[in-house]
N, C-alpha and C. Protein backbone atom coordinates (compact mmCIF):
# COMPACT_ATOMS: atom_id res chain seq x y z
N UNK A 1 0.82 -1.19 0.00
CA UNK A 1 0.00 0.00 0.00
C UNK A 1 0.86 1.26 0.00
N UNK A 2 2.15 1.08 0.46
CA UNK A 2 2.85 2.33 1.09
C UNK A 2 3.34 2.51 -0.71
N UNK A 3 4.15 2.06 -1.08
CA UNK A 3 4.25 1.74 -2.36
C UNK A 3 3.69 2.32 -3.55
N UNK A 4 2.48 1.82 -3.58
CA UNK A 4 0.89 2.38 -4.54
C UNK A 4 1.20 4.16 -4.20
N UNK A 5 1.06 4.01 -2.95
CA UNK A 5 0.78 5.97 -2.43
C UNK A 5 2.12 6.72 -2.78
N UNK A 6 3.65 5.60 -2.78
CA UNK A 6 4.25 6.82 -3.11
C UNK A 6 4.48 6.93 -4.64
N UNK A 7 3.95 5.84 -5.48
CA UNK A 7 3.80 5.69 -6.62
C UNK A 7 3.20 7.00 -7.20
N UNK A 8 1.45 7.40 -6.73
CA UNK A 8 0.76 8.05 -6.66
C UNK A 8 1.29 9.58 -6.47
N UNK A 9 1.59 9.85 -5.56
CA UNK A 9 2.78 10.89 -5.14
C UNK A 9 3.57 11.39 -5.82
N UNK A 10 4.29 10.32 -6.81
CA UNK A 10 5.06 10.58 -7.92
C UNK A 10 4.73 10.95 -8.95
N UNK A 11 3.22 10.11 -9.17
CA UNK A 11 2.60 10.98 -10.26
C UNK A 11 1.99 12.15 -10.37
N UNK A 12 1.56 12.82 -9.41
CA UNK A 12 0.72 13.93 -9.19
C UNK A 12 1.95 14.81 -9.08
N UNK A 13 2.81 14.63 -8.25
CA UNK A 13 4.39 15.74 -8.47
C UNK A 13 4.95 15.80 -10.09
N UNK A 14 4.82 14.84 -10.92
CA UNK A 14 5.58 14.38 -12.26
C UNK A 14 4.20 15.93 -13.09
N UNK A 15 2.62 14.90 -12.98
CA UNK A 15 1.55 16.05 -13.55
C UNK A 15 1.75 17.42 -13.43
N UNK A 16 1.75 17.61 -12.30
CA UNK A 16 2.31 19.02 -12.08
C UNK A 16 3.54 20.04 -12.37
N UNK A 17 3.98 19.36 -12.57
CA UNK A 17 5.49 19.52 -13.09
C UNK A 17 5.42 19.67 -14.74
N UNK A 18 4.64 19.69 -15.66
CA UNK A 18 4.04 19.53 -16.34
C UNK A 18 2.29 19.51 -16.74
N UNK A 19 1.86 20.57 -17.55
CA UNK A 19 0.62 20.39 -17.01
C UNK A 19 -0.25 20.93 -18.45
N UNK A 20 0.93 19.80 -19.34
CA UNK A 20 0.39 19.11 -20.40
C UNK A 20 -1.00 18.50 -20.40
N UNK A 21 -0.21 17.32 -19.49
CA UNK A 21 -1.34 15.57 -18.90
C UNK A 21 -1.87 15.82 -17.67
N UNK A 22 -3.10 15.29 -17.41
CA UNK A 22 -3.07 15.41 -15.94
C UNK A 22 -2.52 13.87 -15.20
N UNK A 23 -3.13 13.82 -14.04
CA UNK A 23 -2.03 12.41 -13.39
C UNK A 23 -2.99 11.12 -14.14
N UNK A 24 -4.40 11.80 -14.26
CA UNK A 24 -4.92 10.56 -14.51
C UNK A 24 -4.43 9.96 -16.04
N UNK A 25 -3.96 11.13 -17.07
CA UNK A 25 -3.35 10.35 -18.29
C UNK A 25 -1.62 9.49 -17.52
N UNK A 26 -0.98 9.44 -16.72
CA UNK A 26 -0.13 8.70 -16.41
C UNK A 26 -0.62 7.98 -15.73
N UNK A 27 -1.53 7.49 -14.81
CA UNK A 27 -1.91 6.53 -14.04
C UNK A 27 -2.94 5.37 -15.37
N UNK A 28 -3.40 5.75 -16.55
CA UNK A 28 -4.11 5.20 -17.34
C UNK A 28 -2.62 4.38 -18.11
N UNK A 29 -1.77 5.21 -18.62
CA UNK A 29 -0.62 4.52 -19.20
C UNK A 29 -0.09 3.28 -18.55
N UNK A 30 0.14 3.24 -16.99
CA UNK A 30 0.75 2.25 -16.33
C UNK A 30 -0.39 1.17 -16.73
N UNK A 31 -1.42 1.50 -16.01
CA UNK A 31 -2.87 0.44 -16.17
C UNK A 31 -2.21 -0.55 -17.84
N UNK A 32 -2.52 0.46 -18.96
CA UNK A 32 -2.36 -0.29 -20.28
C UNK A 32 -1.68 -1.10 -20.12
N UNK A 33 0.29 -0.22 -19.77
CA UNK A 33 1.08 -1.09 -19.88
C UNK A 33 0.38 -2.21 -19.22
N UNK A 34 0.30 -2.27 -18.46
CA UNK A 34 0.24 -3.68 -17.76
C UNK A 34 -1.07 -4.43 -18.20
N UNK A 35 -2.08 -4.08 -18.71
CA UNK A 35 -2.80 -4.85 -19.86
C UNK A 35 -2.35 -5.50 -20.86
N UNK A 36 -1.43 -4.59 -21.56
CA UNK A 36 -0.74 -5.19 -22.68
C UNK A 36 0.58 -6.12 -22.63
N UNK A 37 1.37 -6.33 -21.46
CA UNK A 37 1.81 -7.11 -21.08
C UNK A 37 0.92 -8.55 -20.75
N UNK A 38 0.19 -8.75 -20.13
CA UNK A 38 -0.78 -9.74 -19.83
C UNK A 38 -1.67 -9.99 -21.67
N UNK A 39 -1.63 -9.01 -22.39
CA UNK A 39 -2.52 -9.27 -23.36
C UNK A 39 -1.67 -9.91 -24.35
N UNK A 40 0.02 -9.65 -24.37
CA UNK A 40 1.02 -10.07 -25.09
C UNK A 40 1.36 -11.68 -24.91
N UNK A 41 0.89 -12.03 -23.57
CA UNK A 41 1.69 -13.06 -23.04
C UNK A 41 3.39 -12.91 -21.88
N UNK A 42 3.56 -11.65 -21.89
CA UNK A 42 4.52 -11.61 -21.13
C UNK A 42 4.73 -11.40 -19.68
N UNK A 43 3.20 -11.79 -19.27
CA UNK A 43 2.93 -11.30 -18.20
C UNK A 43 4.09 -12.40 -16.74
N UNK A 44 4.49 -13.54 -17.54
CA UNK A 44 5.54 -14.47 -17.01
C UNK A 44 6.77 -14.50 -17.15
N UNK A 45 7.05 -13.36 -18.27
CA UNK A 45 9.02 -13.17 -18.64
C UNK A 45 9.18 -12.22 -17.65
N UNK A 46 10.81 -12.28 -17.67
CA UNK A 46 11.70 -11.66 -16.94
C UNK A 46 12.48 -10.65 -17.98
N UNK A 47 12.54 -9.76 -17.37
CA UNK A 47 13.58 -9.05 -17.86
C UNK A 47 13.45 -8.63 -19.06
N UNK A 48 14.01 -8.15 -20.41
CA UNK A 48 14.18 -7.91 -21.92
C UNK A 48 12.65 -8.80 -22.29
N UNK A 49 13.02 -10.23 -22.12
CA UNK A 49 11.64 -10.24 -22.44
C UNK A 49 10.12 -9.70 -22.67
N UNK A 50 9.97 -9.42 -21.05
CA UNK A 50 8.94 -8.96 -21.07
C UNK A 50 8.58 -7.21 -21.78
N UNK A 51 9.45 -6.37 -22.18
CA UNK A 51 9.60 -5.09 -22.88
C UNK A 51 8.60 -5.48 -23.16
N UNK A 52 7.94 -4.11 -23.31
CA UNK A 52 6.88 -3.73 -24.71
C UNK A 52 7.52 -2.55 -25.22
N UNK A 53 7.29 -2.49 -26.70
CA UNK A 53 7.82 -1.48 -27.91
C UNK A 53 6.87 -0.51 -27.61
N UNK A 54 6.76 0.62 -28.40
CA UNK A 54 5.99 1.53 -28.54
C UNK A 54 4.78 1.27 -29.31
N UNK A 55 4.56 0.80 -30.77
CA UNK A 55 3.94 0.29 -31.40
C UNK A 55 2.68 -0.57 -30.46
N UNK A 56 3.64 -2.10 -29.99
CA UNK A 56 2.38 -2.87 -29.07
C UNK A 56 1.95 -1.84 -27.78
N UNK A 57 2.68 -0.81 -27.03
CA UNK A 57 2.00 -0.19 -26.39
C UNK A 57 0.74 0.72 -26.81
N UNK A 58 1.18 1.03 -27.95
CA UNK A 58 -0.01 1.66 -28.48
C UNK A 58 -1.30 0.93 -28.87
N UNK A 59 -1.10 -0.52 -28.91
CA UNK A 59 -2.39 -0.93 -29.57
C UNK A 59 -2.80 -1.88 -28.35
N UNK A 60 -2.17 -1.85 -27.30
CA UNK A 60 -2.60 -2.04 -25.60
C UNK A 60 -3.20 -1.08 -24.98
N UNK A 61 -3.16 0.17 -25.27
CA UNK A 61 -3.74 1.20 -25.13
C UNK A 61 -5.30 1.55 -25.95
N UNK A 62 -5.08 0.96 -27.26
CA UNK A 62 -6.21 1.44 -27.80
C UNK A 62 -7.12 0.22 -27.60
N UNK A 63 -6.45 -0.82 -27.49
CA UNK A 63 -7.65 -2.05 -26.71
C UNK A 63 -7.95 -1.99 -25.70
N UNK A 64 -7.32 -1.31 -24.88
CA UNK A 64 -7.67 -1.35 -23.21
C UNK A 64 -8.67 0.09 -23.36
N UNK A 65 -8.57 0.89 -23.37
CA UNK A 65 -9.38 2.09 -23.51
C UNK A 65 -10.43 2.00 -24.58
N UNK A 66 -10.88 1.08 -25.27
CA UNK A 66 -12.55 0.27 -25.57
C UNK A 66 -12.71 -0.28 -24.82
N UNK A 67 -12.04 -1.26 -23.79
CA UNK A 67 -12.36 -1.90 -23.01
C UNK A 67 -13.28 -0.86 -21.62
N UNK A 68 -11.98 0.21 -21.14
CA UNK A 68 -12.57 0.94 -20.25
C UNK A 68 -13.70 1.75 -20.83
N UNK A 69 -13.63 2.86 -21.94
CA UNK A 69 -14.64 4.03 -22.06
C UNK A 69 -15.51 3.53 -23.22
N UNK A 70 -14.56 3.20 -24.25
CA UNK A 70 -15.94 2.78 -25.03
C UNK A 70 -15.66 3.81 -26.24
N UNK A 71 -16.78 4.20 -26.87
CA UNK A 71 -16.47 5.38 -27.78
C UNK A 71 -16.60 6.49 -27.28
N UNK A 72 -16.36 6.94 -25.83
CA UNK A 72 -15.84 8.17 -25.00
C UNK A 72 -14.12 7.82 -24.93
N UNK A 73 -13.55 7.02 -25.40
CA UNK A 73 -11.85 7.00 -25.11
C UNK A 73 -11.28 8.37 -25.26
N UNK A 74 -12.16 9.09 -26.72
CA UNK A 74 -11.23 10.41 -27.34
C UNK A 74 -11.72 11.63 -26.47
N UNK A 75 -12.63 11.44 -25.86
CA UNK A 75 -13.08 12.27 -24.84
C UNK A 75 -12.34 12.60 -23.31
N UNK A 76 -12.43 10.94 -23.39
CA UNK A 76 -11.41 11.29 -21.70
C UNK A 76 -10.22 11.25 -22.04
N UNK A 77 -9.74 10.72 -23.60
CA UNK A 77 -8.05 11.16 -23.32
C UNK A 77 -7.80 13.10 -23.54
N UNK A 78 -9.14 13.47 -24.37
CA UNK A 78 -8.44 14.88 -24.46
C UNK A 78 -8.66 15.50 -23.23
N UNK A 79 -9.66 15.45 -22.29
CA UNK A 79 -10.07 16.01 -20.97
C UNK A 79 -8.47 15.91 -20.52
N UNK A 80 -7.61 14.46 -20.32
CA UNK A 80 -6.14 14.36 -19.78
C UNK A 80 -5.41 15.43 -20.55
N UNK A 81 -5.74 15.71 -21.58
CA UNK A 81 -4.42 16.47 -22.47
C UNK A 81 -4.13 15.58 -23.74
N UNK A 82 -4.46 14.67 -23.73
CA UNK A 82 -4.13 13.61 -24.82
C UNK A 82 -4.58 13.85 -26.03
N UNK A 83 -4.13 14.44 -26.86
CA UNK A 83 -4.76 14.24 -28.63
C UNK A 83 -4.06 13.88 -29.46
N UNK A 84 -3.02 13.52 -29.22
CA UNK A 84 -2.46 12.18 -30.46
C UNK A 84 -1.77 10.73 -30.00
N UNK A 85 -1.00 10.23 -30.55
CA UNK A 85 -0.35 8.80 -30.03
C UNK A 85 0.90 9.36 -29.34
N UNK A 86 1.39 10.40 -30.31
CA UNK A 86 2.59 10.28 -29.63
C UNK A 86 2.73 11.46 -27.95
N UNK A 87 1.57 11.54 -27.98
CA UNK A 87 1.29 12.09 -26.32
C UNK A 87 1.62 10.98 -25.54
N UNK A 88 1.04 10.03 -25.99
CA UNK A 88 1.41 8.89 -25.14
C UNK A 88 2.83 8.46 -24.99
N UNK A 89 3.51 8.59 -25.80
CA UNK A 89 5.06 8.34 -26.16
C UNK A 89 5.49 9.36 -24.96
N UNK A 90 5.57 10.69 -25.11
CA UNK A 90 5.30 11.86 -23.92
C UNK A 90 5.59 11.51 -22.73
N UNK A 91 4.23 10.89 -22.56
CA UNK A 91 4.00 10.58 -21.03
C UNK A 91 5.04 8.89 -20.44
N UNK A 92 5.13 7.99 -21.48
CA UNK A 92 6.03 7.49 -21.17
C UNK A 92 7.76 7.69 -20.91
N UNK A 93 7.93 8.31 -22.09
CA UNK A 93 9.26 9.19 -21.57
C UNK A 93 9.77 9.90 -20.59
N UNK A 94 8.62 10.92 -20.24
CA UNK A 94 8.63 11.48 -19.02
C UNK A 94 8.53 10.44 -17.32
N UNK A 95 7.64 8.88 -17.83
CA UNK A 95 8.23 8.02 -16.68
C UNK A 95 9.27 7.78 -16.11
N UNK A 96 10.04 7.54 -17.68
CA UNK A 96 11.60 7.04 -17.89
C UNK A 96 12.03 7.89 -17.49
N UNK A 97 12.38 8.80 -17.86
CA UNK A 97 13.00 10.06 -17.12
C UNK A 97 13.01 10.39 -15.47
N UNK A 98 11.37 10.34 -14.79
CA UNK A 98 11.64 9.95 -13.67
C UNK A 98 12.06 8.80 -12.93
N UNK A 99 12.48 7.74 -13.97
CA UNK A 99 12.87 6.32 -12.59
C UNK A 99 12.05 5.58 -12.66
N UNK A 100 10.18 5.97 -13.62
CA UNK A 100 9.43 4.71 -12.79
C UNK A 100 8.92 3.93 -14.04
N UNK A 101 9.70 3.84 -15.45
CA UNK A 101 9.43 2.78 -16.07
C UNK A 101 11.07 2.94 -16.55
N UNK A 102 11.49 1.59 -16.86
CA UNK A 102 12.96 1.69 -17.84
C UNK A 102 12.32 1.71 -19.58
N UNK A 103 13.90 1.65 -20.10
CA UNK A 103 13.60 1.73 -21.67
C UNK A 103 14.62 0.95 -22.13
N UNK A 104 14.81 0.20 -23.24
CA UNK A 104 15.92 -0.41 -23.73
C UNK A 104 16.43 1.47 -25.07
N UNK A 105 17.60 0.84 -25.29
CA UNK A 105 18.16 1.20 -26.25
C UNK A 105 17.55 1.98 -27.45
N UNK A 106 16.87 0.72 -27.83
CA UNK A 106 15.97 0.81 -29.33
C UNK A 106 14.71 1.75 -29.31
N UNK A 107 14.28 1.93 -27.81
CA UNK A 107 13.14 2.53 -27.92
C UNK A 107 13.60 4.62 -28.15
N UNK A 108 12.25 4.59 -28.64
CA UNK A 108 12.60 6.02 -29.37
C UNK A 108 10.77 6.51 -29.49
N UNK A 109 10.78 8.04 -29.03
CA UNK A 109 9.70 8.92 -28.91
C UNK A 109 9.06 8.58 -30.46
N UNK A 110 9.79 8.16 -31.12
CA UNK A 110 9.07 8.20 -32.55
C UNK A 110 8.12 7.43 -32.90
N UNK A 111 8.54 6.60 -31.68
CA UNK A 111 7.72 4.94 -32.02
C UNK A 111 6.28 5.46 -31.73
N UNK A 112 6.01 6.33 -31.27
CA UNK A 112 4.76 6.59 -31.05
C UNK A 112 3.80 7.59 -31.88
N UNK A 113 4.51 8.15 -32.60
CA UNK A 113 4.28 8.92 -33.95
C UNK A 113 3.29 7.83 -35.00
N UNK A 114 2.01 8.87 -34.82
CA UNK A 114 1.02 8.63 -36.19
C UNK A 114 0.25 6.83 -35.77
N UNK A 115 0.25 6.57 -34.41
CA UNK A 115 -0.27 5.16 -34.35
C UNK A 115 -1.39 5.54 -34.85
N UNK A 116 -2.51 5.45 -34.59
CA UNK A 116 -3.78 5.65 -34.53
C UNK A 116 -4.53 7.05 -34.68
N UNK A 117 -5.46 7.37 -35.78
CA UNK A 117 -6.42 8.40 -35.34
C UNK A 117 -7.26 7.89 -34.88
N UNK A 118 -7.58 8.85 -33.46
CA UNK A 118 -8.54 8.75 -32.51
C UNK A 118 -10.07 8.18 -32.59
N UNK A 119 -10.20 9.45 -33.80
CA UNK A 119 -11.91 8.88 -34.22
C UNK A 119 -11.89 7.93 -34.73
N UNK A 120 -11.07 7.59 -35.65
CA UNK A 120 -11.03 6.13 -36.14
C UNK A 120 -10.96 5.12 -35.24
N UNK A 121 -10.10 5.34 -34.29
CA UNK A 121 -9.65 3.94 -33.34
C UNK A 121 -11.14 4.05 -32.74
N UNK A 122 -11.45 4.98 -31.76
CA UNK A 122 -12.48 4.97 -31.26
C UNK A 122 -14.13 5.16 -31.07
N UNK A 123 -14.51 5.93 -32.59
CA UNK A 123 -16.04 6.41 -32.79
C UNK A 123 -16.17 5.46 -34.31
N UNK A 124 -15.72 5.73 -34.53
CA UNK A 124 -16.11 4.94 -36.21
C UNK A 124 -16.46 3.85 -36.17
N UNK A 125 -17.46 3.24 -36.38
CA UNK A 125 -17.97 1.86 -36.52
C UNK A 125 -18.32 1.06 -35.33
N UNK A 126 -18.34 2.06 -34.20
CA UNK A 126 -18.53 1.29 -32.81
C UNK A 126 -20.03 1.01 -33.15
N UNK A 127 -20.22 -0.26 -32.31
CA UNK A 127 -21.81 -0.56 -32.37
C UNK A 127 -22.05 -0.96 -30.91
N UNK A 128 -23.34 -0.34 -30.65
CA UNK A 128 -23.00 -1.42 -29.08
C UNK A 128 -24.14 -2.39 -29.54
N UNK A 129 -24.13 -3.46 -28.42
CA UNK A 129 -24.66 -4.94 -28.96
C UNK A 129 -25.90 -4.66 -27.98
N UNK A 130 -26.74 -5.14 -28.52
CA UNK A 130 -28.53 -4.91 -28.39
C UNK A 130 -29.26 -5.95 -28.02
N UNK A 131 -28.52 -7.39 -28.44
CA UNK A 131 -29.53 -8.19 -28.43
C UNK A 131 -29.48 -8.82 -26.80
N UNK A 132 -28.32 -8.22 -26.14
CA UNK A 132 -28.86 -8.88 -24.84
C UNK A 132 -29.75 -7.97 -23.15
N UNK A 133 -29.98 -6.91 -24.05
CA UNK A 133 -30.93 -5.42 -23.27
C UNK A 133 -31.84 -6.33 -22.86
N UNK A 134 -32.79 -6.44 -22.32
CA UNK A 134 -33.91 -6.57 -21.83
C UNK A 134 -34.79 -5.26 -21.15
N UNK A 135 -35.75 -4.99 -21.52
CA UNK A 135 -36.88 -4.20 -21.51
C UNK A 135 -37.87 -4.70 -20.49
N UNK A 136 -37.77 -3.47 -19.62
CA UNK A 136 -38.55 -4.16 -18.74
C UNK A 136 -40.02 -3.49 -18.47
């Protein structure tokens, strides 16, 4: 618990320090990462292994955030500050920078350049499913 809070701590000092993102766009990034680790399979490697690139972070992000909002994702990421991919690149860098994610070598702010448009990833073609509503 002590941990979580000074985790927390870190992020709200990091937000502020910057006030680009708010904390909740860095506390959503960790969440992904760690979706997309578990969604990769690496949720059992050690070390190099388990890395995620920029690329699979990005599309751990855009699966996990249908998962959470739905076709509000582009909504609550711009409320954070968020309006492109490589914001997200941003906010990871700026982890690295403080101490609380590493990076190999290879990784580079670029990797996050041009993943996804928003409306596309997130409003276009969403349907929600109907047939299991019940009317009461």
């Amino acid at each position: 618990m002590t941990e979580e809070r000074d985790l927390d701590g870190q992020i709200r000092a990091l937000a502020a320090s910057d006030a680009r993102f708010s904390d909740g766009a860095y506390h959503f990034v960790f969440e992904a990462l760690d979706f997309t680790i578990r969604w990769l399979g690496r949720d059992r490697a050690e070390g190099t292994e388990r890395h995620v690139g920029g690329k699979e972070l990005l599309e751990g992000i855009r699966r996990y955030a249908m998962r959470e909002f739905g076709p509000l994702s582009r909504v609550v990421f711009e409320s954070w500050g968020i309006h492109r991919t490589r914001d997200f690149g941003e906010i990871v860098f700026r982890l690295v920078d403080a101490g609380l994610l590493s990076r190999q070598d290879s990784d580079s702010i670029e990797d996050f350049d041009g993943g996804f448009d928003f409306v596309a990833a997130f409003e276009r073609g969403y349907a929600i499913e109907t047939t299991d509503l019940r009317l009461s």
